[in-house]
PDB file of N, CA and C in Angstrom:
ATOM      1  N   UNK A   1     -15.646   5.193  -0.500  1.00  0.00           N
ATOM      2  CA  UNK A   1     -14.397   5.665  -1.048  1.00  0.00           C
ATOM      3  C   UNK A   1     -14.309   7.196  -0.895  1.00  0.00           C
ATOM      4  N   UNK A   2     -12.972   7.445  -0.452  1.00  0.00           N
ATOM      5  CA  UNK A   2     -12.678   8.956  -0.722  1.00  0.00           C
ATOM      6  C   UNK A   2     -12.540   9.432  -1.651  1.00  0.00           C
ATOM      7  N   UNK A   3     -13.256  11.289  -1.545  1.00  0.00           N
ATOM      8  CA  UNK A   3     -13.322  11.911  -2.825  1.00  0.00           C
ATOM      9  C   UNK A   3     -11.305  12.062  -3.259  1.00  0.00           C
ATOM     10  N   UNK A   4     -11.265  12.718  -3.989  1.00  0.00           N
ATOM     11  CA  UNK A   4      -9.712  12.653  -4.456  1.00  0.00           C
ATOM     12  C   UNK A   4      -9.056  13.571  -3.949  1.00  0.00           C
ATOM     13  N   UNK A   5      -9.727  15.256  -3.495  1.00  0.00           N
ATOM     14  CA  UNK A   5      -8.772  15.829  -2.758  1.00  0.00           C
ATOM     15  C   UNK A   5      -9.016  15.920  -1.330  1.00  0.00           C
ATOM     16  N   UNK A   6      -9.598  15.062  -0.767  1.00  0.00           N
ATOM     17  CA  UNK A   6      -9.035  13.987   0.344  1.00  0.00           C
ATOM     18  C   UNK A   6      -7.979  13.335   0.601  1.00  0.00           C
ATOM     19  N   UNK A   7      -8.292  12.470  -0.616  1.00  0.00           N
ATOM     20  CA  UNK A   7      -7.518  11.200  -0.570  1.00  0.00           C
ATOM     21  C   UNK A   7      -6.271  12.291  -1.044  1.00  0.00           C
ATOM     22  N   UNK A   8      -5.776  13.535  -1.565  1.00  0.00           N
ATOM     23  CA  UNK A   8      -4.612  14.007  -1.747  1.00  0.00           C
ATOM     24  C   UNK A   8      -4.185  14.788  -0.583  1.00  0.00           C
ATOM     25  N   UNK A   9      -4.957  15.456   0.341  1.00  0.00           N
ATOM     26  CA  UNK A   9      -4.796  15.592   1.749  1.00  0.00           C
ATOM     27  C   UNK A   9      -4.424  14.314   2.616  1.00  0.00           C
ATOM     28  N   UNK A  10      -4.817  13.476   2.296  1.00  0.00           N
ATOM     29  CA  UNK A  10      -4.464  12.013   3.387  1.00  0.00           C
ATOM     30  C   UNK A  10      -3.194  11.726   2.641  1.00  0.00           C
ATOM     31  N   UNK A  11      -2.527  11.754   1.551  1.00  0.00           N
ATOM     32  CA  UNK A  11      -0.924  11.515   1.226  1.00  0.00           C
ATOM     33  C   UNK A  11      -0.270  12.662   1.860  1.00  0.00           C
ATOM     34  N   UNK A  12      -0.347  13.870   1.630  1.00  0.00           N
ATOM     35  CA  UNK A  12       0.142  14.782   1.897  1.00  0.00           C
ATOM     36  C   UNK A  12       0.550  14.929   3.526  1.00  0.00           C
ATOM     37  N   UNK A  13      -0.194  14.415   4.145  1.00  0.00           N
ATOM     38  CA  UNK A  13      -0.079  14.567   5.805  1.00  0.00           C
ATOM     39  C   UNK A  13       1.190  12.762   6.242  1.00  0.00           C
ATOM     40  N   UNK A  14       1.861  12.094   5.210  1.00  0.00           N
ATOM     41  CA  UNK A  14       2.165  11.107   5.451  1.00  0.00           C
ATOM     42  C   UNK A  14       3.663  11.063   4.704  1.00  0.00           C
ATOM     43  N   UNK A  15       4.603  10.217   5.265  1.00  0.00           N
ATOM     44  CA  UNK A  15       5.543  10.403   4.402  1.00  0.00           C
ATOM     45  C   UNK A  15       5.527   9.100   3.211  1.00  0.00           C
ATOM     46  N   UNK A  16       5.838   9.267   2.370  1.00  0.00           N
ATOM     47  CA  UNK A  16       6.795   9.795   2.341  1.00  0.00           C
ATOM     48  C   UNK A  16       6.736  11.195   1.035  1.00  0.00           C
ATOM     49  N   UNK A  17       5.091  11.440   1.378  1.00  0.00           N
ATOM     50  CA  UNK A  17       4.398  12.188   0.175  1.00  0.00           C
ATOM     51  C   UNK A  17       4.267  13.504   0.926  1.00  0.00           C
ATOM     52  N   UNK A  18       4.633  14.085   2.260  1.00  0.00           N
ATOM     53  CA  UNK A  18       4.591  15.332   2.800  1.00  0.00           C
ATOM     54  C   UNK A  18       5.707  16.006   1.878  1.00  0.00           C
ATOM     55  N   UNK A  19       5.003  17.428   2.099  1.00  0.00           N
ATOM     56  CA  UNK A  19       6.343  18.487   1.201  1.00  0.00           C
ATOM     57  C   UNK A  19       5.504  17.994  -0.132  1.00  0.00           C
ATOM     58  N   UNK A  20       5.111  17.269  -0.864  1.00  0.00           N
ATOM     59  CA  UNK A  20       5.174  17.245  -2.501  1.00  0.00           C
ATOM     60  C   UNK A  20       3.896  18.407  -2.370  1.00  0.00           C
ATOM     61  N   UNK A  21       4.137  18.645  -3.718  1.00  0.00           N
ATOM     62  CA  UNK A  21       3.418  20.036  -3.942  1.00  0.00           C
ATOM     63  C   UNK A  21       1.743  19.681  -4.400  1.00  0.00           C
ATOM     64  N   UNK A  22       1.034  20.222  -3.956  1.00  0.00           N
ATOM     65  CA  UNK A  22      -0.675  20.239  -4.182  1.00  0.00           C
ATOM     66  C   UNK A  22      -0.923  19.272  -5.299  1.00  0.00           C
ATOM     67  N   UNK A  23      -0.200  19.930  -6.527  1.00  0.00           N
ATOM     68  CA  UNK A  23      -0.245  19.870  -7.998  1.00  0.00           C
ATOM     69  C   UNK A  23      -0.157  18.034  -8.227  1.00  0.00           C
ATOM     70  N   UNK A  24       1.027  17.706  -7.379  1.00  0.00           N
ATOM     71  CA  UNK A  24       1.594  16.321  -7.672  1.00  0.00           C
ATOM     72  C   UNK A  24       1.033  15.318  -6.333  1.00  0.00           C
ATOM     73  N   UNK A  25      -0.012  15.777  -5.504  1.00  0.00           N
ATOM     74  CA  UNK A  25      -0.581  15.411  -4.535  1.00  0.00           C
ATOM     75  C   UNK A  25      -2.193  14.661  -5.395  1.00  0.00           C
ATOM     76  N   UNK A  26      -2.403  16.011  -6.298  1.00  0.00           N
ATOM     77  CA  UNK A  26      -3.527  15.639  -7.076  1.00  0.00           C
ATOM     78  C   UNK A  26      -3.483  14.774  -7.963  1.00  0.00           C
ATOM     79  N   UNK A  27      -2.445  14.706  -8.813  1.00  0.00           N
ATOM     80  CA  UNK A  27      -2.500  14.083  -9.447  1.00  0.00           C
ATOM     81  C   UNK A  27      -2.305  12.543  -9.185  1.00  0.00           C
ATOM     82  N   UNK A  28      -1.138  12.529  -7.753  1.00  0.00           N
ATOM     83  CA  UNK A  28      -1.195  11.355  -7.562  1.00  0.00           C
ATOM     84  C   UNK A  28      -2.566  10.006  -6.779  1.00  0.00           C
ATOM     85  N   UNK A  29      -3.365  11.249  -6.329  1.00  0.00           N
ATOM     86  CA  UNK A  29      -4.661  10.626  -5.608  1.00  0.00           C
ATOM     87  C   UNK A  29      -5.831  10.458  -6.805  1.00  0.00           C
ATOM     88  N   UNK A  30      -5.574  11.066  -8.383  1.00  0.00           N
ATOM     89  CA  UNK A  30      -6.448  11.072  -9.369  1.00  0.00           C
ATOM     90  C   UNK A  30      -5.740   9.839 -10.007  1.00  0.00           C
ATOM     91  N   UNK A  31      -4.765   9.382  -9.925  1.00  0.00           N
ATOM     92  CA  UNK A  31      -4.301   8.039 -10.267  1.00  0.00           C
ATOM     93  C   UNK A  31      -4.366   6.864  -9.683  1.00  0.00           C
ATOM     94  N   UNK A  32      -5.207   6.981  -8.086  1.00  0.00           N
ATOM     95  CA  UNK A  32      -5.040   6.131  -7.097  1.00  0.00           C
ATOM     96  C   UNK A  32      -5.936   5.244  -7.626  1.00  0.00           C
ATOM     97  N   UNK A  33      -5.990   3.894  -7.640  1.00  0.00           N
ATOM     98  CA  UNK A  33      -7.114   2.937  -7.172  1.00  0.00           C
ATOM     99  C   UNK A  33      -7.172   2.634  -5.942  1.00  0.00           C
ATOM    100  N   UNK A  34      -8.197   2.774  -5.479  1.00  0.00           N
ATOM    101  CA  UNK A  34      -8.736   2.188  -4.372  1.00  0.00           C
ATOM    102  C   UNK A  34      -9.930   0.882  -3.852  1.00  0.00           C
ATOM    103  N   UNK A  35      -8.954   0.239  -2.707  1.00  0.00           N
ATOM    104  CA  UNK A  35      -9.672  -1.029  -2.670  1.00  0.00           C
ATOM    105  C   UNK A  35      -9.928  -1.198  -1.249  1.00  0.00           C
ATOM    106  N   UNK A  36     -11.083  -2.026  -0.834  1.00  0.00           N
ATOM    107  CA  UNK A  36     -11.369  -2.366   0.198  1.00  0.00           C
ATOM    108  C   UNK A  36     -11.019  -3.642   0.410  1.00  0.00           C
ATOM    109  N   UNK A  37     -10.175  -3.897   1.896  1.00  0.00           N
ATOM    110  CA  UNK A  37     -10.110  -5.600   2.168  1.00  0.00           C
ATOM    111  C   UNK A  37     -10.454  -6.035   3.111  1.00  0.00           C
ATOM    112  N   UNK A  38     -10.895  -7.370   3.473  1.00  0.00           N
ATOM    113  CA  UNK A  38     -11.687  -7.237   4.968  1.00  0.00           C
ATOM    114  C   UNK A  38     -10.493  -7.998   5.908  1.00  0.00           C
ATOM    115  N   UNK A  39     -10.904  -7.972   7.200  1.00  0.00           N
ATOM    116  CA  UNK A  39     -10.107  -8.628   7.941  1.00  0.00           C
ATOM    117  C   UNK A  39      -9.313  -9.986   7.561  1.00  0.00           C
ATOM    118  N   UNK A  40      -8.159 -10.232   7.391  1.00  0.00           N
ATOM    119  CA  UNK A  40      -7.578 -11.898   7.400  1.00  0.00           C
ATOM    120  C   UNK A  40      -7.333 -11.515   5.233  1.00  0.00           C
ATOM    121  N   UNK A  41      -7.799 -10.941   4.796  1.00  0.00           N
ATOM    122  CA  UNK A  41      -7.667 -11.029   2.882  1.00  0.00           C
ATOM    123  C   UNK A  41      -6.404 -10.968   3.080  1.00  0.00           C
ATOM    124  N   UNK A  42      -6.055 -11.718   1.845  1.00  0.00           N
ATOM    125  CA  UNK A  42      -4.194 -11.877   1.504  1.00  0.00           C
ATOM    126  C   UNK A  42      -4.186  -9.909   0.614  1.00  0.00           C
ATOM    127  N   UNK A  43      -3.158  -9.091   0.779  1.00  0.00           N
ATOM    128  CA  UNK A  43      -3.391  -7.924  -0.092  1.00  0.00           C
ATOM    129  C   UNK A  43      -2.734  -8.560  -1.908  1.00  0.00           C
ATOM    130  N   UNK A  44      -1.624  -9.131  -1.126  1.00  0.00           N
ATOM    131  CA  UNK A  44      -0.724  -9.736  -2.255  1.00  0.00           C
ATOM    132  C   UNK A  44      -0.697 -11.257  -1.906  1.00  0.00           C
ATOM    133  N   UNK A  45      -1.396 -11.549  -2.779  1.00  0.00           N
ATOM    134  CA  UNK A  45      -1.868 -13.380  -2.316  1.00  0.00           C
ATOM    135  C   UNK A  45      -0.458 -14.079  -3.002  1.00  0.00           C
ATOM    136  N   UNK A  46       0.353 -14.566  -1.586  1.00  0.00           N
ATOM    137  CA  UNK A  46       2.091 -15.124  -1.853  1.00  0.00           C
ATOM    138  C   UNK A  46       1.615 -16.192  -3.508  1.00  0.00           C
ATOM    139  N   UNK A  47       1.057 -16.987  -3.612  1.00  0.00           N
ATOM    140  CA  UNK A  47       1.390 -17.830  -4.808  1.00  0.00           C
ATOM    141  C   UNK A  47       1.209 -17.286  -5.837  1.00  0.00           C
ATOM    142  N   UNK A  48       0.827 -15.855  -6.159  1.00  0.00           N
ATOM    143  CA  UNK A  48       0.771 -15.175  -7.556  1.00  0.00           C
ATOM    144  C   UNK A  48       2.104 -14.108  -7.157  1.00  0.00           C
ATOM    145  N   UNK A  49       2.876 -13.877  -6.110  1.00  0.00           N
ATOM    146  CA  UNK A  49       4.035 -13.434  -6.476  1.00  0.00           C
ATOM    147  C   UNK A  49       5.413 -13.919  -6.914  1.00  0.00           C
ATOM    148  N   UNK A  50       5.170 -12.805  -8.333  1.00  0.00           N
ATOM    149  CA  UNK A  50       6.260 -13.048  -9.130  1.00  0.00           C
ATOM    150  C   UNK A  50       6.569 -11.764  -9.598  1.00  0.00           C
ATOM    151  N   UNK A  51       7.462 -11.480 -10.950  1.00  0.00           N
ATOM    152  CA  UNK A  51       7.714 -10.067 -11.160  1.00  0.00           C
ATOM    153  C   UNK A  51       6.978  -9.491 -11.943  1.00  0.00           C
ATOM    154  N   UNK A  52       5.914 -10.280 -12.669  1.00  0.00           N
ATOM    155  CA  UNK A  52       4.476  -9.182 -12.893  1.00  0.00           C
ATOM    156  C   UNK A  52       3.322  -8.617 -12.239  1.00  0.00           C
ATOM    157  N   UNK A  53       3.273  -9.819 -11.142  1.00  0.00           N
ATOM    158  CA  UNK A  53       2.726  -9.575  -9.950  1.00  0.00           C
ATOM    159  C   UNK A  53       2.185  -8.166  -9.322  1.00  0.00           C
ATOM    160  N   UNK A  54       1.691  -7.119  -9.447  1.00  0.00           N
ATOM    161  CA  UNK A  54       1.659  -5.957  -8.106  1.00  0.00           C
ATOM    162  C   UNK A  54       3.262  -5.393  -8.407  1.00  0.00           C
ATOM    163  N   UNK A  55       3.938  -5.840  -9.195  1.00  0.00           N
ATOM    164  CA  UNK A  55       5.602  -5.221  -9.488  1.00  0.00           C
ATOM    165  C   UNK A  55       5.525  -4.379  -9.271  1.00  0.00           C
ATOM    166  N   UNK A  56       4.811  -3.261 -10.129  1.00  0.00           N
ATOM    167  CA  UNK A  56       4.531  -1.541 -10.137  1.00  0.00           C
ATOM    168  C   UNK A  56       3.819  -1.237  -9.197  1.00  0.00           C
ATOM    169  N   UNK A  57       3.124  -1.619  -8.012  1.00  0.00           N
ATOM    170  CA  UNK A  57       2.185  -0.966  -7.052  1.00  0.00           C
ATOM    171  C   UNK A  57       2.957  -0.806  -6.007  1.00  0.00           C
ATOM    172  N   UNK A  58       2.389   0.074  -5.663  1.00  0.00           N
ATOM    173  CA  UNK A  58       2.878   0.860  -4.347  1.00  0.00           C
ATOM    174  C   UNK A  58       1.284   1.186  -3.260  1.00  0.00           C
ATOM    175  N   UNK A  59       1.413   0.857  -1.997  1.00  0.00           N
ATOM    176  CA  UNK A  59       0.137   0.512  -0.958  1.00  0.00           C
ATOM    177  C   UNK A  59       0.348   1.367  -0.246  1.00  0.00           C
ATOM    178  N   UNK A  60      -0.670   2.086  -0.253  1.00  0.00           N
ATOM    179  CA  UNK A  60      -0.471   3.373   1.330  1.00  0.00           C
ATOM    180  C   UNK A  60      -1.907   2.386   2.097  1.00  0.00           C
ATOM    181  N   UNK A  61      -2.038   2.286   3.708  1.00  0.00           N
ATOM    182  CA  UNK A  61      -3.337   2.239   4.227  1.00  0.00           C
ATOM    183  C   UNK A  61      -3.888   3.254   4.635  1.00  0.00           C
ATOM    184  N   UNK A  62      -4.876   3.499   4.492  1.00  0.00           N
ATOM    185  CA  UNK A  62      -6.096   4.562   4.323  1.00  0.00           C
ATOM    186  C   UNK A  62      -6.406   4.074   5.775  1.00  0.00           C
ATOM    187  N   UNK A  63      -7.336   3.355   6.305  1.00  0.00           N
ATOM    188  CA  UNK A  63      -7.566   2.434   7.698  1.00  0.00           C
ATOM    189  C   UNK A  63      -7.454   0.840   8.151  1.00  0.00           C
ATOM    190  N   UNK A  64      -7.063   0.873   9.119  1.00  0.00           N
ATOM    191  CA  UNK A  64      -6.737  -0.971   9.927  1.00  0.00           C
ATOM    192  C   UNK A  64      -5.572  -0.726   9.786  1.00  0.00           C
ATOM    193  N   UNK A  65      -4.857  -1.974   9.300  1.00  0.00           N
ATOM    194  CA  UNK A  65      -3.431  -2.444   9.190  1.00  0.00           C
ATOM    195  C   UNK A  65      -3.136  -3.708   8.358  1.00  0.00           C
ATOM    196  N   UNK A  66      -2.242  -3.799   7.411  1.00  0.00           N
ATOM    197  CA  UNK A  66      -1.719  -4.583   7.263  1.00  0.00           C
ATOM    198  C   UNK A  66      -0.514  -5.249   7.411  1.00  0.00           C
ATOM    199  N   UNK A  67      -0.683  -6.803   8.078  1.00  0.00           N
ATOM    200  CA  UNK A  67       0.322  -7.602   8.420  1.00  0.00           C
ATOM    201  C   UNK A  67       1.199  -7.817   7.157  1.00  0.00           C
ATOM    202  N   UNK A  68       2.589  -7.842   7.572  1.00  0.00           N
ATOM    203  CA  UNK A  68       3.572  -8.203   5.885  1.00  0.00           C
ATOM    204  C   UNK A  68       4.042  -9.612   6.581  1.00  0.00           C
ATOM    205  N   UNK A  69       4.251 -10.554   5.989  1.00  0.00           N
ATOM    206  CA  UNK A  69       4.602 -11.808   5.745  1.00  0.00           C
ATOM    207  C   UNK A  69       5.784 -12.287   4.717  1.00  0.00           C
ATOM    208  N   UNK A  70       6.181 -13.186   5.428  1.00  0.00           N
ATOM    209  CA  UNK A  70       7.293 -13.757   4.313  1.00  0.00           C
ATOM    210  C   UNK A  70       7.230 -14.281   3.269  1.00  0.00           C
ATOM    211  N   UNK A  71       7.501 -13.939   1.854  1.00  0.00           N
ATOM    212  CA  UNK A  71       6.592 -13.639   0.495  1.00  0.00           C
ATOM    213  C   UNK A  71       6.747 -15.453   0.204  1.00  0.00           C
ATOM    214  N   UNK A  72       7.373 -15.649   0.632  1.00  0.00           N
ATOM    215  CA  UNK A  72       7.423 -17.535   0.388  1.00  0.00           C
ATOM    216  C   UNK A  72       6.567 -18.529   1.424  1.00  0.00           C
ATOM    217  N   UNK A  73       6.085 -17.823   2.145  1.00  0.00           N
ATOM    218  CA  UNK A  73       4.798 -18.038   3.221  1.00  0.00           C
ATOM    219  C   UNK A  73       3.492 -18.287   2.447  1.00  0.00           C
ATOM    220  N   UNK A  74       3.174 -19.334   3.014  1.00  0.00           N
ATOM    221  CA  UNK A  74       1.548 -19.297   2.999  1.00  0.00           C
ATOM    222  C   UNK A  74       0.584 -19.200   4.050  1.00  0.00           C
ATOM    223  N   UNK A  75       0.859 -19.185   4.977  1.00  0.00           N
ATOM    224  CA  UNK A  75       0.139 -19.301   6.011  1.00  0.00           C
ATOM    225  C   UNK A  75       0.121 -18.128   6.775  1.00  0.00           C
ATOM    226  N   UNK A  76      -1.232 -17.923   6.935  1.00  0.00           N
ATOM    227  CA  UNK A  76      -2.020 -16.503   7.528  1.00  0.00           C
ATOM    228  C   UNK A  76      -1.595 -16.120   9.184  1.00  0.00           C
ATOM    229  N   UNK A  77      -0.817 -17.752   9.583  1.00  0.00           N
ATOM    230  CA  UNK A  77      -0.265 -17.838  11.227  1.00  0.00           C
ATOM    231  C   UNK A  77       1.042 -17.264  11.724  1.00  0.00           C
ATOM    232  N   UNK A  78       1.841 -17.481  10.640  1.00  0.00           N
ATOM    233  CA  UNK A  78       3.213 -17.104  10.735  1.00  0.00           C
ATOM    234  C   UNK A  78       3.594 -15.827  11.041  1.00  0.00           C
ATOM    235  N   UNK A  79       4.632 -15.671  11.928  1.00  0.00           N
ATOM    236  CA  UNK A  79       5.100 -14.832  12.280  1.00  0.00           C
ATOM    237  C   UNK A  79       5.500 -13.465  11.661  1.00  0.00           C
ATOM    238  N   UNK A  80       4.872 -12.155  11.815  1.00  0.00           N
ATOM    239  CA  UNK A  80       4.810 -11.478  11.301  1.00  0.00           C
ATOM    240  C   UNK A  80       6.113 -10.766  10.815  1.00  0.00           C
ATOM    241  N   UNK A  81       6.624  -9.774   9.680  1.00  0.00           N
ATOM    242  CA  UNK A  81       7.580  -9.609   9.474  1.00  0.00           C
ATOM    243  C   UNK A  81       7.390  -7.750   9.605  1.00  0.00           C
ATOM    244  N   UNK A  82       6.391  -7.273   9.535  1.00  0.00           N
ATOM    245  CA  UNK A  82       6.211  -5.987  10.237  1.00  0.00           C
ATOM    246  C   UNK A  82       4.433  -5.672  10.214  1.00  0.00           C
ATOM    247  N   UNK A  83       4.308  -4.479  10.575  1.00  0.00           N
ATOM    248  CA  UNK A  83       2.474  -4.420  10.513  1.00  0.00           C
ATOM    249  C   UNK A  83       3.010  -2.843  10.096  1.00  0.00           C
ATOM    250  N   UNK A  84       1.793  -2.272   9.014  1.00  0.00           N
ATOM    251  CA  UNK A  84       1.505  -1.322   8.593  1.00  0.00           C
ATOM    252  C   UNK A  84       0.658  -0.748   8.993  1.00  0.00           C
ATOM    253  N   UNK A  85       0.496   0.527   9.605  1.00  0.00           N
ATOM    254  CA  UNK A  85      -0.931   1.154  10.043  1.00  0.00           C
ATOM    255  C   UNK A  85      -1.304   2.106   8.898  1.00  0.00           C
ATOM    256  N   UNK A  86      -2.221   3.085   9.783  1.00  0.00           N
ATOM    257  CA  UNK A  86      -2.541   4.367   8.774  1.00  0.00           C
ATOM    258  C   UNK A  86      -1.931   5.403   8.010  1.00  0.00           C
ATOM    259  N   UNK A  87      -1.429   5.546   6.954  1.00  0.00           N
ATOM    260  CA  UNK A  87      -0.486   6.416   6.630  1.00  0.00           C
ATOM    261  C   UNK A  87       0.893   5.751   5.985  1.00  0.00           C
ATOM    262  N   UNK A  88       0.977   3.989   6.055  1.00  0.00           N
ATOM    263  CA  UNK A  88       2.115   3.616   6.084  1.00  0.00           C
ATOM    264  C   UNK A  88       1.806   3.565   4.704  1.00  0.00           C
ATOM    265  N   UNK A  89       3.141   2.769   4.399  1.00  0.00           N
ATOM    266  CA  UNK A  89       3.339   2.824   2.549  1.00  0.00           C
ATOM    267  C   UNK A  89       3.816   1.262   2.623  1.00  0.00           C
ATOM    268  N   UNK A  90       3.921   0.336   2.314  1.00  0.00           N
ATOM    269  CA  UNK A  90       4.518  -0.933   1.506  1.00  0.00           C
ATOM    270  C   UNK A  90       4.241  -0.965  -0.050  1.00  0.00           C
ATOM    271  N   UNK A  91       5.031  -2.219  -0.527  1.00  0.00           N
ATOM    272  CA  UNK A  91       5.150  -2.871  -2.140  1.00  0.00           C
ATOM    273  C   UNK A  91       6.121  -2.177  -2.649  1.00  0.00           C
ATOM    274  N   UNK A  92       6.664  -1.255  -2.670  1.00  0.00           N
ATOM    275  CA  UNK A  92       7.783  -0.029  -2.696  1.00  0.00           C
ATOM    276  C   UNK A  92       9.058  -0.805  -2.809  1.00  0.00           C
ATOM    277  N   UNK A  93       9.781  -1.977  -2.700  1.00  0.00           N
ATOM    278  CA  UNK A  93      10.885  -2.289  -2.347  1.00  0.00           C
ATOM    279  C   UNK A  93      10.809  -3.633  -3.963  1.00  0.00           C
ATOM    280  N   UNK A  94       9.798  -3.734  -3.841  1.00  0.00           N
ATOM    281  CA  UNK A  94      10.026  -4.468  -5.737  1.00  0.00           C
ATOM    282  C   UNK A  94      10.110  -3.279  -6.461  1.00  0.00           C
ATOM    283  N   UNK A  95       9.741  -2.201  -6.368  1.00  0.00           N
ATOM    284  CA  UNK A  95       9.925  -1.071  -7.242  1.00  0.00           C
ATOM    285  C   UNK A  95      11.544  -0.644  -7.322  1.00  0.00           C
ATOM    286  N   UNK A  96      12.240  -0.228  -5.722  1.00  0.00           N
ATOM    287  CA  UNK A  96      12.989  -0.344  -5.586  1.00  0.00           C
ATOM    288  C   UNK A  96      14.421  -1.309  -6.647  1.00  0.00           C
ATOM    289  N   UNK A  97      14.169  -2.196  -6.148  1.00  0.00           N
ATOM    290  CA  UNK A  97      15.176  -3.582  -6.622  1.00  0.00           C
ATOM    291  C   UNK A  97      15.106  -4.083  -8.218  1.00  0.00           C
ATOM    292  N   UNK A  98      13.951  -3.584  -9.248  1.00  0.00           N
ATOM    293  CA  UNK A  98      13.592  -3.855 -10.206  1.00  0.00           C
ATOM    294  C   UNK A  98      12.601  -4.718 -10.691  1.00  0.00           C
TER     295      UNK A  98
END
């Protein structure tokens, strides 16, 4: 795991957290949890989403990628609905919508 003002340098170089100021860089990487997942792990395993679910989280990837899927999907085969690399952000759009 990264130390924290790393991990506030690695938001800072990404959007949609470039421009925020040191102060709110820190604080937001001193609030981060961080998790490791291995190849093929569900991040948001579809049959526990609901609106308590991960509601409030927001996902930046640190390294790899994650595949997004159609939240009524179960299957790890299906056609992808976008891929996230390094720097990207998802979960943001339940925050969004309520």
């Amino acid at each position: 795991m990264a130390d924290r003002l790393e991990l506030a340098d690695f938001l800072g170089a990404h959007p949609p957290f470039q421009g925020a100021p040191p102060a709110v860089l820190a604080e937001m990487a001193a609030a981060a949890v961080e998790r490791e997942y291995g190849s093929g792990a569900w991040v948001v395993d579809p049959p526990r989403m609901d609106v308590s679910a991960d509601a409030d989280t927001v996902w930046v990837v640190r390294t790899g990628r994650v595949v997004i899927t159609h939240p009524d999907g179960t299957s790890r085969t299906e056609a992808p609905i976008d891929t996230i690399g390094p720097g990207g952000v998802f979960g943001f759009s339940a925050l969004l919508s309520g």
